[in-house]
C-alpha atoms as a PDB file:
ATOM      1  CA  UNK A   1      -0.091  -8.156 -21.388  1.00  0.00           C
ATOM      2  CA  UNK A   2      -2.654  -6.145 -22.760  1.00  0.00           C
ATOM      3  CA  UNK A   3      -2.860  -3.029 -22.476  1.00  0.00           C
ATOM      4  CA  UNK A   4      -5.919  -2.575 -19.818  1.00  0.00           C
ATOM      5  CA  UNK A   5      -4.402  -4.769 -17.458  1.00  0.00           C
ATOM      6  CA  UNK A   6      -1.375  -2.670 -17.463  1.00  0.00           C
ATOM      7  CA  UNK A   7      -3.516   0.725 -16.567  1.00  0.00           C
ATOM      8  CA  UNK A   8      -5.056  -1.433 -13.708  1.00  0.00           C
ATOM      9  CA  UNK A   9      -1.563  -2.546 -12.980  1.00  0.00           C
ATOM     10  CA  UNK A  10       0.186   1.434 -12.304  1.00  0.00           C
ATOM     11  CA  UNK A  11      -3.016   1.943 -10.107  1.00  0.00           C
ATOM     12  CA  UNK A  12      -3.217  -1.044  -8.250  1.00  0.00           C
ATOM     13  CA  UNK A  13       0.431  -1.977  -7.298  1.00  0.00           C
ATOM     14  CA  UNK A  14       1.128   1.537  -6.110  1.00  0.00           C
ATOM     15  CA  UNK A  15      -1.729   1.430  -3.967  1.00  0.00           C
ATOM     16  CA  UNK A  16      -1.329  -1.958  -2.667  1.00  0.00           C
ATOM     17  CA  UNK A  17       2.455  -0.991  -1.786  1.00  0.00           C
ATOM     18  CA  UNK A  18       1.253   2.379  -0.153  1.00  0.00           C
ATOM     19  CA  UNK A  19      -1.374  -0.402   1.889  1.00  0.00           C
ATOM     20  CA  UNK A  20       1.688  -2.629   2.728  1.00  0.00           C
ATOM     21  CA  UNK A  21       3.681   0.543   4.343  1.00  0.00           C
ATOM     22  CA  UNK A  22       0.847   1.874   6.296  1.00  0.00           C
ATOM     23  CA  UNK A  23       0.471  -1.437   7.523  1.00  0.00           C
ATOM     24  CA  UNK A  24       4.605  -1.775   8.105  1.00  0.00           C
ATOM     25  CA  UNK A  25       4.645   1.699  10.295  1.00  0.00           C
ATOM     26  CA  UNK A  26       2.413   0.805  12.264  1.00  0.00           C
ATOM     27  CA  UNK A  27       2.298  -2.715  13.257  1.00  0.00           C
ATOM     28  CA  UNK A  28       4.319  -2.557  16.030  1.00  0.00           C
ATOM     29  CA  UNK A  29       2.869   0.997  17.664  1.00  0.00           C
ATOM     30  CA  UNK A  30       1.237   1.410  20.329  1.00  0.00           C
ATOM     31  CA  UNK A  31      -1.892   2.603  19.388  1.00  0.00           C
ATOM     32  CA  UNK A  32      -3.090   4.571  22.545  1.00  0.00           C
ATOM     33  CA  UNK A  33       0.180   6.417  22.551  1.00  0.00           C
ATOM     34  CA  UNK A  34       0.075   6.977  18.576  1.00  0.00           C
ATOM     35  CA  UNK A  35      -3.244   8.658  19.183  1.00  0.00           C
ATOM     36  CA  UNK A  36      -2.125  11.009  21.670  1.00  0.00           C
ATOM     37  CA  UNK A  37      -0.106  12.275  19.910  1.00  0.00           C
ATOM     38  CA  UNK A  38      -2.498  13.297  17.147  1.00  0.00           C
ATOM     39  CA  UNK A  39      -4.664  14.586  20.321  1.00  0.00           C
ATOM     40  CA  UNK A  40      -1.370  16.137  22.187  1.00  0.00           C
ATOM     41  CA  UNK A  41      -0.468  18.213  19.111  1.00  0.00           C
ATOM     42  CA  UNK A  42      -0.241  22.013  18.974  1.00  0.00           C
ATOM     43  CA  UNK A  43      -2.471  22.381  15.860  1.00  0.00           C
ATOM     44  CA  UNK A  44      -1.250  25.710  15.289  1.00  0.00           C
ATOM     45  CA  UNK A  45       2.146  24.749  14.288  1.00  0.00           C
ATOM     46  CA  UNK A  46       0.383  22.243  11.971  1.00  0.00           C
ATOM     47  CA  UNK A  47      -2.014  25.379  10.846  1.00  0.00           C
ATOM     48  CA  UNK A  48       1.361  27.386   9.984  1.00  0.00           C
ATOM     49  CA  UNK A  49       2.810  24.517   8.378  1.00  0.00           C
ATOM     50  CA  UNK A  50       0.037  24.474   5.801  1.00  0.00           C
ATOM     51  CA  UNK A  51      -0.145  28.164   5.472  1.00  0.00           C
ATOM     52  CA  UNK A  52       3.382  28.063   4.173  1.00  0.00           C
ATOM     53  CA  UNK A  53       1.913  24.923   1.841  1.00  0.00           C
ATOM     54  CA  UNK A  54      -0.614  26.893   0.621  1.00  0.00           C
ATOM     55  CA  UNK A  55       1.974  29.536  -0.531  1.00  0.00           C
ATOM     56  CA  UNK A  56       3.741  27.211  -2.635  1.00  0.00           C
ATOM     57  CA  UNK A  57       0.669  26.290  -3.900  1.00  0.00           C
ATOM     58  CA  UNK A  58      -0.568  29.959  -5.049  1.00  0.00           C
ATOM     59  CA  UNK A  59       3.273  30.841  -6.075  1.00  0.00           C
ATOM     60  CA  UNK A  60       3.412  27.753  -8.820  1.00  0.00           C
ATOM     61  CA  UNK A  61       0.087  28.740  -9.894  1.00  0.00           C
ATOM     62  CA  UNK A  62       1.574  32.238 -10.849  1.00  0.00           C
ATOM     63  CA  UNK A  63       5.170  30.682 -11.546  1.00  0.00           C
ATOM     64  CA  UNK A  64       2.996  29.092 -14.864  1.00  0.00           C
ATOM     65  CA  UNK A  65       2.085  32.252 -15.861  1.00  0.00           C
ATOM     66  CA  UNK A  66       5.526  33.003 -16.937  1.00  0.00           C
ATOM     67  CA  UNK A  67       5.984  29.900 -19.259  1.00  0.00           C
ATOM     68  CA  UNK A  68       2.678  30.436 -20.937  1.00  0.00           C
ATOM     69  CA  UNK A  69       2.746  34.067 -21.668  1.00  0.00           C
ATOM     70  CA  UNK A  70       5.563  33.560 -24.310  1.00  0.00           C
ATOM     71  CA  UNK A  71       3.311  30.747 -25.862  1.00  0.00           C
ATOM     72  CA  UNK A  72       0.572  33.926 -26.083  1.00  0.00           C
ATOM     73  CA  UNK A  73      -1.744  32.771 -23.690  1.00  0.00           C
ATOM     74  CA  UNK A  74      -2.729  34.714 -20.103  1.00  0.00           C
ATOM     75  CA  UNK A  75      -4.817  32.406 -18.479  1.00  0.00           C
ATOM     76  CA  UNK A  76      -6.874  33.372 -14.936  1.00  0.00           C
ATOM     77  CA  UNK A  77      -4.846  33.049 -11.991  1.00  0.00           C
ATOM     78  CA  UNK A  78      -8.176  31.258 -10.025  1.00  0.00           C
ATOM     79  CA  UNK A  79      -7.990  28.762 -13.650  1.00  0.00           C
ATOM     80  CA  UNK A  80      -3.856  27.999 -13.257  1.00  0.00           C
ATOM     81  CA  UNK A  81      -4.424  27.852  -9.023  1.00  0.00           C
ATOM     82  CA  UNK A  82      -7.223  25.146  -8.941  1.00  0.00           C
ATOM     83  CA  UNK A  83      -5.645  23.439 -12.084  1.00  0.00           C
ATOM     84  CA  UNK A  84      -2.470  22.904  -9.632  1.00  0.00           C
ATOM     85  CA  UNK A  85      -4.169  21.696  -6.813  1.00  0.00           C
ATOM     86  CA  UNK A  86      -6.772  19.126  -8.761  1.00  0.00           C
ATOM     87  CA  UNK A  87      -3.426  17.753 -10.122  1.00  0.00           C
ATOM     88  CA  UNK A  88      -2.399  17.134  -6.922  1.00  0.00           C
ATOM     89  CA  UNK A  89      -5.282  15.652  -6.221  1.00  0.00           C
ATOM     90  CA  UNK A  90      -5.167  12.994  -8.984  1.00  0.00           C
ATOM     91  CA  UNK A  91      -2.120  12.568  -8.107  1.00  0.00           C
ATOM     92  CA  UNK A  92      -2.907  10.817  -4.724  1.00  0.00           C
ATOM     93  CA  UNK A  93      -4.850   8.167  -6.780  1.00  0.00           C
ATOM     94  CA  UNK A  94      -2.893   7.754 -10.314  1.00  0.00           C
ATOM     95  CA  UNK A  95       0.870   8.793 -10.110  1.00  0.00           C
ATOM     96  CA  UNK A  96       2.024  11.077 -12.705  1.00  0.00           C
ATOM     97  CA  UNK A  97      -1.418  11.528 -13.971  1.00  0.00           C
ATOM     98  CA  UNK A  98      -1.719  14.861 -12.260  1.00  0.00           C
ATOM     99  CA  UNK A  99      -0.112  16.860 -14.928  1.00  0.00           C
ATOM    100  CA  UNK A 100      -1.769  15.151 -17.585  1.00  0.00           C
ATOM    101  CA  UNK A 101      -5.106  16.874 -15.865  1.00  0.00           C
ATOM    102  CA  UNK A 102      -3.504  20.003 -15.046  1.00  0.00           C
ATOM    103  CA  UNK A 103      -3.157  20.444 -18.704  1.00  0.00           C
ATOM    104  CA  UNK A 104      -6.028  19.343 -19.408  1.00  0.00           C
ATOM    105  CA  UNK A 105      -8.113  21.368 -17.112  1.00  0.00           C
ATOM    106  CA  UNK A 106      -6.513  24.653 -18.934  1.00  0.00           C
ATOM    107  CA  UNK A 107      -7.306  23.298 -22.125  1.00  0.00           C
ATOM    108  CA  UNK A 108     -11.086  23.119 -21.307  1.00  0.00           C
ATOM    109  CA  UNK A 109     -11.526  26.300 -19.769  1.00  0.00           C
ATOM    110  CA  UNK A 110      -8.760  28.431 -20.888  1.00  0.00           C
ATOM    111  CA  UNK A 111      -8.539  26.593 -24.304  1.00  0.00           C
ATOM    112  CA  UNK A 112      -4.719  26.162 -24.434  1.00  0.00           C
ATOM    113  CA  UNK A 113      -3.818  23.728 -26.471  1.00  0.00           C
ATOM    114  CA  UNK A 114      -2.667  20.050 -24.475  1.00  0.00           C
ATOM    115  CA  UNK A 115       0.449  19.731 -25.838  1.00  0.00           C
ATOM    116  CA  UNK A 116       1.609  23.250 -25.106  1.00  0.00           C
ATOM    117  CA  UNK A 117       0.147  22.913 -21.781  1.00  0.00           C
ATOM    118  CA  UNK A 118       1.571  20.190 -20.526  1.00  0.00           C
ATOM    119  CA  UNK A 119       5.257  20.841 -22.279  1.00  0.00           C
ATOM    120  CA  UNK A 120       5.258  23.590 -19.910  1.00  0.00           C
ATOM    121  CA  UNK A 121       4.564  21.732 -16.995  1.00  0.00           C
ATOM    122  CA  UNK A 122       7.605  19.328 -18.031  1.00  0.00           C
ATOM    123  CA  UNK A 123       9.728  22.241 -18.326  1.00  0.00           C
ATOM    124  CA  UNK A 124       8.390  23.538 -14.791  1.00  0.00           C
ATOM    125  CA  UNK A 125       9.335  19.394 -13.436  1.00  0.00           C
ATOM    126  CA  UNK A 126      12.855  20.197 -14.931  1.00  0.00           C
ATOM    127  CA  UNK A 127      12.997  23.416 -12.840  1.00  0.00           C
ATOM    128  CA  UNK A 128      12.004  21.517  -9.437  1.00  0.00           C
ATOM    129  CA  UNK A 129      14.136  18.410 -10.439  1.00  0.00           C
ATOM    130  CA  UNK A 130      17.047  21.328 -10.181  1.00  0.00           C
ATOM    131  CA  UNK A 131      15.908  22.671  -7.354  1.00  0.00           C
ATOM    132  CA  UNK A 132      15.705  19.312  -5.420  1.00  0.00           C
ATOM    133  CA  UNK A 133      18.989  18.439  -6.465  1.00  0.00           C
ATOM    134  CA  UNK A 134      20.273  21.720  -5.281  1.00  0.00           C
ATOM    135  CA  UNK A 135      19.014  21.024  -1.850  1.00  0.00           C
ATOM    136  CA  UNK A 136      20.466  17.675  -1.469  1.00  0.00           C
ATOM    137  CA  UNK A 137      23.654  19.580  -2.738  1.00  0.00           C
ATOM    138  CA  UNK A 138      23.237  22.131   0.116  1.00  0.00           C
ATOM    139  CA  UNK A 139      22.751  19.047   2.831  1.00  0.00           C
ATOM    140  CA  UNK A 140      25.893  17.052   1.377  1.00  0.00           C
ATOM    141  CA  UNK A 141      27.591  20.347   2.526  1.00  0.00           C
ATOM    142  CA  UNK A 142      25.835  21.530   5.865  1.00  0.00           C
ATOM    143  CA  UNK A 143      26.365  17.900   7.017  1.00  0.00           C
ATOM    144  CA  UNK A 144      29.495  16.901   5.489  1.00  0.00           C
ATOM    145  CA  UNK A 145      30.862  15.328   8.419  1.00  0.00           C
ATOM    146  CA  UNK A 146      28.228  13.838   9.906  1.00  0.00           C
ATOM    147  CA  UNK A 147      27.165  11.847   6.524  1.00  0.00           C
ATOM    148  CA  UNK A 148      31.169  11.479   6.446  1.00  0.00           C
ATOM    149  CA  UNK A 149      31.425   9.834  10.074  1.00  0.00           C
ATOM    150  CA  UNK A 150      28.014   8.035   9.718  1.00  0.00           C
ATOM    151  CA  UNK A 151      29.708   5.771   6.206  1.00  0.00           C
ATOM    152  CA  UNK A 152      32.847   5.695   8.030  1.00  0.00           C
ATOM    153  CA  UNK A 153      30.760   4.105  11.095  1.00  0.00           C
ATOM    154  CA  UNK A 154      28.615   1.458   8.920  1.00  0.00           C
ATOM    155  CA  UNK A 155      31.348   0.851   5.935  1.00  0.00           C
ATOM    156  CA  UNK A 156      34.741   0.233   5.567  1.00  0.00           C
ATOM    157  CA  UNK A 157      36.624   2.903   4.591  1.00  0.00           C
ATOM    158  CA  UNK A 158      38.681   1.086   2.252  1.00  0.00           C
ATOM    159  CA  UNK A 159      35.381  -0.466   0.282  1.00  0.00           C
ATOM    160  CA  UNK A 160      34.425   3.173   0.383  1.00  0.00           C
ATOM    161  CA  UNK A 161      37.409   4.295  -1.526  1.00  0.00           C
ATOM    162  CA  UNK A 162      36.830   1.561  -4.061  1.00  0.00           C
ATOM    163  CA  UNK A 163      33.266   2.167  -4.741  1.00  0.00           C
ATOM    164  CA  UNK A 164      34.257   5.858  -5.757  1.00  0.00           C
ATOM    165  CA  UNK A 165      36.750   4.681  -7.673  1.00  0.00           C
ATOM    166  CA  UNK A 166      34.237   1.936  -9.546  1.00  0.00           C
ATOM    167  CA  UNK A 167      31.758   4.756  -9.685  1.00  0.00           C
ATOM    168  CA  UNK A 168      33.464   7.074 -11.542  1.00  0.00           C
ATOM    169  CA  UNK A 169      35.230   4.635 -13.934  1.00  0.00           C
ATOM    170  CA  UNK A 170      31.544   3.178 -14.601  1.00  0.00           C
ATOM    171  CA  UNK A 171      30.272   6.820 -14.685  1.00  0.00           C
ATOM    172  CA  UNK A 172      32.998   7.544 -17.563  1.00  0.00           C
ATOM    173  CA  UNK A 173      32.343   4.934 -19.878  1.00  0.00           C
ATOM    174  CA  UNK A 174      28.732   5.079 -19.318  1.00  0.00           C
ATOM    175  CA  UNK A 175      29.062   8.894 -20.552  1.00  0.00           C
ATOM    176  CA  UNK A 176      30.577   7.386 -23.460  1.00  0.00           C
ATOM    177  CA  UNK A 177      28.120   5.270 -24.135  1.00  0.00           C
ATOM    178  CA  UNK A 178      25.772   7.743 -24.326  1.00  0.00           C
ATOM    179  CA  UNK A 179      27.348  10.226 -26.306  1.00  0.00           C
ATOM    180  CA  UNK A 180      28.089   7.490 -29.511  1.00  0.00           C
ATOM    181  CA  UNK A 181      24.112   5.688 -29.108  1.00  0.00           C
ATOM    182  CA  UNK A 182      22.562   6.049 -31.975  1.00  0.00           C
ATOM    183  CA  UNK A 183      19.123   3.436 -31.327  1.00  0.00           C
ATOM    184  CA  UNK A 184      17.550   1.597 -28.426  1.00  0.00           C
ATOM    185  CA  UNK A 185      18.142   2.776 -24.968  1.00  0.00           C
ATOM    186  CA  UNK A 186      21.268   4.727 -24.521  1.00  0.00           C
ATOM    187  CA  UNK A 187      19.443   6.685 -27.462  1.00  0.00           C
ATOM    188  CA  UNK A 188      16.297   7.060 -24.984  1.00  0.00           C
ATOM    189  CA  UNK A 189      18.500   8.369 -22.119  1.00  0.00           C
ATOM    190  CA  UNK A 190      20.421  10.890 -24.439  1.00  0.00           C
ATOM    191  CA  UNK A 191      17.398  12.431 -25.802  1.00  0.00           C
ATOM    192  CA  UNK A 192      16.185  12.539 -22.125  1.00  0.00           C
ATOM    193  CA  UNK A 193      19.564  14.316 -20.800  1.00  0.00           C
ATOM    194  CA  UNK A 194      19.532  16.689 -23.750  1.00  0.00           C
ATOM    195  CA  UNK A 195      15.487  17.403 -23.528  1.00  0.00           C
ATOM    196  CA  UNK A 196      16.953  17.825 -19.676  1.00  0.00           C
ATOM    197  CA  UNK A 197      19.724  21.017 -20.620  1.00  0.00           C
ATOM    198  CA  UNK A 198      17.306  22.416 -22.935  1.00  0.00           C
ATOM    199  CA  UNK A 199      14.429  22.979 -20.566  1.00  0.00           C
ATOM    200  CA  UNK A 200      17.218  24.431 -18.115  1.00  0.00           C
ATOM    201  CA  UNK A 201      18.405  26.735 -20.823  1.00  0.00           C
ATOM    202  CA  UNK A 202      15.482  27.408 -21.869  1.00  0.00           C
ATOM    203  CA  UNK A 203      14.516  29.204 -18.490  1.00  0.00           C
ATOM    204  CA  UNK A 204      17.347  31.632 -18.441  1.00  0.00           C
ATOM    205  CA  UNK A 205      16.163  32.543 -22.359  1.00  0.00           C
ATOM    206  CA  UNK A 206      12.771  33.656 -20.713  1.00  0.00           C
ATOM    207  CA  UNK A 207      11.543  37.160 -20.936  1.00  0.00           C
ATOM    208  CA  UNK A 208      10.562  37.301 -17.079  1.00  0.00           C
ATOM    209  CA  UNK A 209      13.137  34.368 -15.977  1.00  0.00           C
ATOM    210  CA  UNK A 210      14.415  36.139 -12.755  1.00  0.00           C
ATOM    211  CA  UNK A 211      10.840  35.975 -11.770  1.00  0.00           C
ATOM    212  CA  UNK A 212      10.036  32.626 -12.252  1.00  0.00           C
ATOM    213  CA  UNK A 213      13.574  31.608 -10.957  1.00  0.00           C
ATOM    214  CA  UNK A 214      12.188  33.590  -7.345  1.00  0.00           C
ATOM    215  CA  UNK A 215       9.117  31.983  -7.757  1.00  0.00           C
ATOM    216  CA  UNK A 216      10.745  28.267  -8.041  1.00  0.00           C
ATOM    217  CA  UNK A 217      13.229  29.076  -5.343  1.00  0.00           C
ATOM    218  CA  UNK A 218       9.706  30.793  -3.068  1.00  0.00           C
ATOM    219  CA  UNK A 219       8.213  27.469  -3.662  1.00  0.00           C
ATOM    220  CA  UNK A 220      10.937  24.886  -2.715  1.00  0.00           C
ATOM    221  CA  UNK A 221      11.740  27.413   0.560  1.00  0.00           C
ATOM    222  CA  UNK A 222       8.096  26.825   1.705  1.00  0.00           C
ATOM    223  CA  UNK A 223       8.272  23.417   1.194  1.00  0.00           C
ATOM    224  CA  UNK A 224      11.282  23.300   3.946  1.00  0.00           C
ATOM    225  CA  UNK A 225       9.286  26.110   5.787  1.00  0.00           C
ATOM    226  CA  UNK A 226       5.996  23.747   5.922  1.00  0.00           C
ATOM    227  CA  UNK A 227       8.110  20.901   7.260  1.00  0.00           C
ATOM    228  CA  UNK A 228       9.940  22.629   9.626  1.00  0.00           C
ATOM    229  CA  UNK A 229       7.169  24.774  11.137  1.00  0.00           C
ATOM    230  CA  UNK A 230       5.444  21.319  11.693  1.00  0.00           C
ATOM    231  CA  UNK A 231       8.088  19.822  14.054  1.00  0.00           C
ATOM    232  CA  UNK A 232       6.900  22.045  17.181  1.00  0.00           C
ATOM    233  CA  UNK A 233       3.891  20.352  16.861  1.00  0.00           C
ATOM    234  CA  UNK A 234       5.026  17.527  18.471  1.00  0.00           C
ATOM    235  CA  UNK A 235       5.980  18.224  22.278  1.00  0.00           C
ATOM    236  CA  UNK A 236       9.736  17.654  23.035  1.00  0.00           C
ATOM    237  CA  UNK A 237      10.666  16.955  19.885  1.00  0.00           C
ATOM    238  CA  UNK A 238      13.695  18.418  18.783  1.00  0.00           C
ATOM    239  CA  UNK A 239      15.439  18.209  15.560  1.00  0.00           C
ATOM    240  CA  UNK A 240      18.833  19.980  14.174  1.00  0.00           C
ATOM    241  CA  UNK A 241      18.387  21.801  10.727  1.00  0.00           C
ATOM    242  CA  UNK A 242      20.716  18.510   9.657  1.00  0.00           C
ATOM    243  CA  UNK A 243      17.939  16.454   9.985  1.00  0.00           C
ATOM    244  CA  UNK A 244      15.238  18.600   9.142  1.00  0.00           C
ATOM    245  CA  UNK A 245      17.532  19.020   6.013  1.00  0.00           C
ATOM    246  CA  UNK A 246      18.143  15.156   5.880  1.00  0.00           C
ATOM    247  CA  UNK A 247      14.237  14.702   6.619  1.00  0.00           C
ATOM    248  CA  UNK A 248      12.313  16.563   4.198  1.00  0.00           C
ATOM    249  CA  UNK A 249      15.127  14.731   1.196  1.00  0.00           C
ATOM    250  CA  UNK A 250      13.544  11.329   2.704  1.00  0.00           C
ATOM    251  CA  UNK A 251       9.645  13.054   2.586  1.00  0.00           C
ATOM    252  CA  UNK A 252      10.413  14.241  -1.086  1.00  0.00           C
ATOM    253  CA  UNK A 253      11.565  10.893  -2.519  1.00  0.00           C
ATOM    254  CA  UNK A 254       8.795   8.590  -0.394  1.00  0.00           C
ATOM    255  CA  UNK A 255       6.299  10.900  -2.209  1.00  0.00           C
ATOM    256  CA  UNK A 256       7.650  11.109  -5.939  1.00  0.00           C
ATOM    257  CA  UNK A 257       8.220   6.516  -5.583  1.00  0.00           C
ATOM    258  CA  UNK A 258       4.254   6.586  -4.103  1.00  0.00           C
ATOM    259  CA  UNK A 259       0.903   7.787  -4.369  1.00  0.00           C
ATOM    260  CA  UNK A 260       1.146  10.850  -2.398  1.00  0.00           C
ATOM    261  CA  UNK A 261       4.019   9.083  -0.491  1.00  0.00           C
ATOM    262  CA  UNK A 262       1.462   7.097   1.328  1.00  0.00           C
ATOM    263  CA  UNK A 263       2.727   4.600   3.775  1.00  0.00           C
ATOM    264  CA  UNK A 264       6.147   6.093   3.061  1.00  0.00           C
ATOM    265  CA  UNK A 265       6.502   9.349   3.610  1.00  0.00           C
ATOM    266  CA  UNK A 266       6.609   8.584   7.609  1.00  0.00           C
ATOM    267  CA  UNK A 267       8.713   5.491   7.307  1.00  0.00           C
ATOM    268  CA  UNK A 268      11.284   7.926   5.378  1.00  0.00           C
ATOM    269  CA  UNK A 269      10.836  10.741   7.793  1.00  0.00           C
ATOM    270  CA  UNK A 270      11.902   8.036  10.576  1.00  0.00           C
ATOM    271  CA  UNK A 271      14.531   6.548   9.043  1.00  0.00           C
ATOM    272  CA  UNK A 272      15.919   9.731   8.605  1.00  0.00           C
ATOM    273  CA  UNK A 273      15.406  11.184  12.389  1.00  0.00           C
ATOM    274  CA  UNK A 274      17.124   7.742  13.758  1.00  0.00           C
ATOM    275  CA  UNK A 275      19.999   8.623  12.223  1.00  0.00           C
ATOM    276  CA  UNK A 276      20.140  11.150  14.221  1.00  0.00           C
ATOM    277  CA  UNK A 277      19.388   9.652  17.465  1.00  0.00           C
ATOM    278  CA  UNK A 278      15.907  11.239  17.971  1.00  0.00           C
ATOM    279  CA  UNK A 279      13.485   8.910  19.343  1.00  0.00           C
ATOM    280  CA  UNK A 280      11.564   6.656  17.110  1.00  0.00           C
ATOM    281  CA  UNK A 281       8.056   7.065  18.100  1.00  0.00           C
ATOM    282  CA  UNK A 282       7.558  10.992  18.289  1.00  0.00           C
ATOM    283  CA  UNK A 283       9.192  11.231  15.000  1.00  0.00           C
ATOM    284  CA  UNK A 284       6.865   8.321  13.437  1.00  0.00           C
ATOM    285  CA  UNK A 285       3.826  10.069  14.745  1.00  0.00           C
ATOM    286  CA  UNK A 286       5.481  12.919  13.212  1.00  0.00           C
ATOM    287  CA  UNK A 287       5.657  11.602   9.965  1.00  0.00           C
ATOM    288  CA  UNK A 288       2.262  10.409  10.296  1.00  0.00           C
ATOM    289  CA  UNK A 289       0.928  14.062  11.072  1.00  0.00           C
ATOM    290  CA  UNK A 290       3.150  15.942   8.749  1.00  0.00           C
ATOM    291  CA  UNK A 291       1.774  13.651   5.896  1.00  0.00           C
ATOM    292  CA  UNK A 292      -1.706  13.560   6.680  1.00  0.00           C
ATOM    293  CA  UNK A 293      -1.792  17.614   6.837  1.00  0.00           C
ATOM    294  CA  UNK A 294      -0.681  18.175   3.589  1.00  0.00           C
ATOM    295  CA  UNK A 295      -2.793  14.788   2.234  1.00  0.00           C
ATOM    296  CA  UNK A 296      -5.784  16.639   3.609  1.00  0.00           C
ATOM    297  CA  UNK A 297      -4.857  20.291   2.744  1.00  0.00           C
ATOM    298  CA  UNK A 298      -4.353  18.660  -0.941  1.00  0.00           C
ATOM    299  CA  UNK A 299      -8.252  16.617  -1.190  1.00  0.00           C
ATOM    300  CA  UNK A 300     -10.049  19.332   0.737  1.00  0.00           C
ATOM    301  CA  UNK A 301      -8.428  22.069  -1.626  1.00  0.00           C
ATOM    302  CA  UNK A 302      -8.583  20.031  -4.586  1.00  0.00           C
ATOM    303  CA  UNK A 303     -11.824  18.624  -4.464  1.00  0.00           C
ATOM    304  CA  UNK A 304     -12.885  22.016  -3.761  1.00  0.00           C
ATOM    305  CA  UNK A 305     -11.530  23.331  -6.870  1.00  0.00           C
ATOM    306  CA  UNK A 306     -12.640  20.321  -9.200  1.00  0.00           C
ATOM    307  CA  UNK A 307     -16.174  21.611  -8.144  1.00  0.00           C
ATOM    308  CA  UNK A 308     -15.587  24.841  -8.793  1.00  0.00           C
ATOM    309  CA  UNK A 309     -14.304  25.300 -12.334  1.00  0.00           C
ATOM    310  CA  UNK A 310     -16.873  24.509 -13.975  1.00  0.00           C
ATOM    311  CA  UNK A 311     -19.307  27.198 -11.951  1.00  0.00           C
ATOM    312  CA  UNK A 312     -16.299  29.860 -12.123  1.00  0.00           C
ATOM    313  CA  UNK A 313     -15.944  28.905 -15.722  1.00  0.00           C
ATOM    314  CA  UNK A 314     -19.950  28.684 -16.413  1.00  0.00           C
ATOM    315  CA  UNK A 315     -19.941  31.836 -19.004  1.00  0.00           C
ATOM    316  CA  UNK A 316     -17.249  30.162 -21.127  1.00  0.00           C
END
């Protein structure tokens, strides 16, 4: 397969999947009552939800300052915030391709060289990767015995027991594995865990890293804010902090597995509401509204910005 076809491939399939889940959420609906509830909606909720968005937004902006100045470069804080939000942008239409422009915006107008550029922004991915992991840490604990009762409901308890046990045996020689590969790809994941501990590391050896740990730790709690100030939105809908907890996990992964977690994100969202016995359709057209509000905050914001570098960078 040539190499072409496999570009058109990671734009296409993505894209044709993110088709195939719009289409999946809402076959069955019923479309006048989907509707109202776009129409019903308090759009001031919504309007705080994106406020808190648009924080994150601003605070990562700034957060890069922190891993460039080391590097000796201070670029514009207009230059780093509509870099962030044209990545976003192309990353609604190519996945992963966002950073490669983020970088690459910087390097045209605040000439920082790619490859420094854009090993930040892998070090910054490292940071969030924590981050994310640390909340789904945080909802193992807050709802212990609810995700407890739920696989002791669905799966045998016994099976349970034995799947730990696999797990970790698997998960020990597997370590082993990794630590003696010296070619192919346990060599590929042990570079990738070690690139992993050094980008951690590496943030705690930073000149102002208690700043840029408060800014990645501002930007992940407006993340939860924007959800969570969204729910109101929807008239009698009422969800624990479990699920909102449970919920915005589900939102997270649907959006890193497609473009922009289209299709997904409110089949996620659902899932993850059912399981806690809220009703099905006021948390699909949930979904539905919490993802297009941050899909539009992220083209009208980013197309805005990919028109206005070049005139805010015309001297240069």
């Amino acid at each position: 397969m040539n190499t072409t076809i496999k570009k058109s491939l990671k734009i296409i399939l993505p894209l044709a999947l993110g088709g195939f889940l719009v289409w999946y959420s809402l076959y069955d609906i019923d479309t006048d009552e989907f509707i109202g509830y776009f129409k019903n909606a308090n759009y001031w909720w919504i309007l705080l939800g994106l406020c808190f968005g648009a924080l994150s937004h601003l605070s990562r902006a700034y957060r890069w300052k922190f891993m460039l100045e080391p590097l000796g470069f201070k670029p514009s804080f207009a230059n780093s915030t509509m870099a962030v939000l044209v990545a976003y942008l192309v990353n609604l239409t190519i996945p992963r391709a966002g950073e490669a422009s983020r970088a690459a915006v910087m390097t045209n107008y605040e000439d920082i060289p790619f490859e420094k550029g854009f090993g930040t922004i892998v070090a910054e991915r490292i940071a969030d990767l924590v981050m994310m992991l640390l909340i789904v840490a945080i909802t193992l604990f807050v709802q212990f015995d609810f995700i407890f009762d739920l696989l002791i409901k669905n799966f045998n308890p016994v099976k349970i027991g034995i799947g730990l046990v696999a797990l970790l045996i698997g998960f020990f020689f597997f370590t082993r594995y990794i630590k003696k590969s010296t070619s192919g790809f346990g060599l590929k994941i042990k570079t990738f865990i070690t690139g992993l501990i050094e980008g951690v590391m590496s943030i705690f050896k930073m000149k102002k890293r208690w700043a840029f740990i408060f800014h990645t730790v501002f930007i992940w709690t407006m993340y939860v804010a924007m959800f969570w100030a969204t729910i109101p939105a929807i008239e009698g809908l009422q969800v624990p902090f479990g699920a909102v907890l449970i919920g915005f996990i589900a939102g997270g992964f649907a959006i890193a597995a497609t473009n922009g977690g289209i299709g997904l994100y409110p089949v996620a969202v659902t899932g993850a509401f059912l399981l806690f016995g809220i009703a099905e359709d006021p948390s699909k057209a949930f979904g539905w509204i919490m993802w297009t509000a941050q899909t539009a905050m992220v083209i009208v914001f980013g197309g805005l910005s990919f028109l206005l570098l070049p005139i805010y960078n015309k001297n240069k």
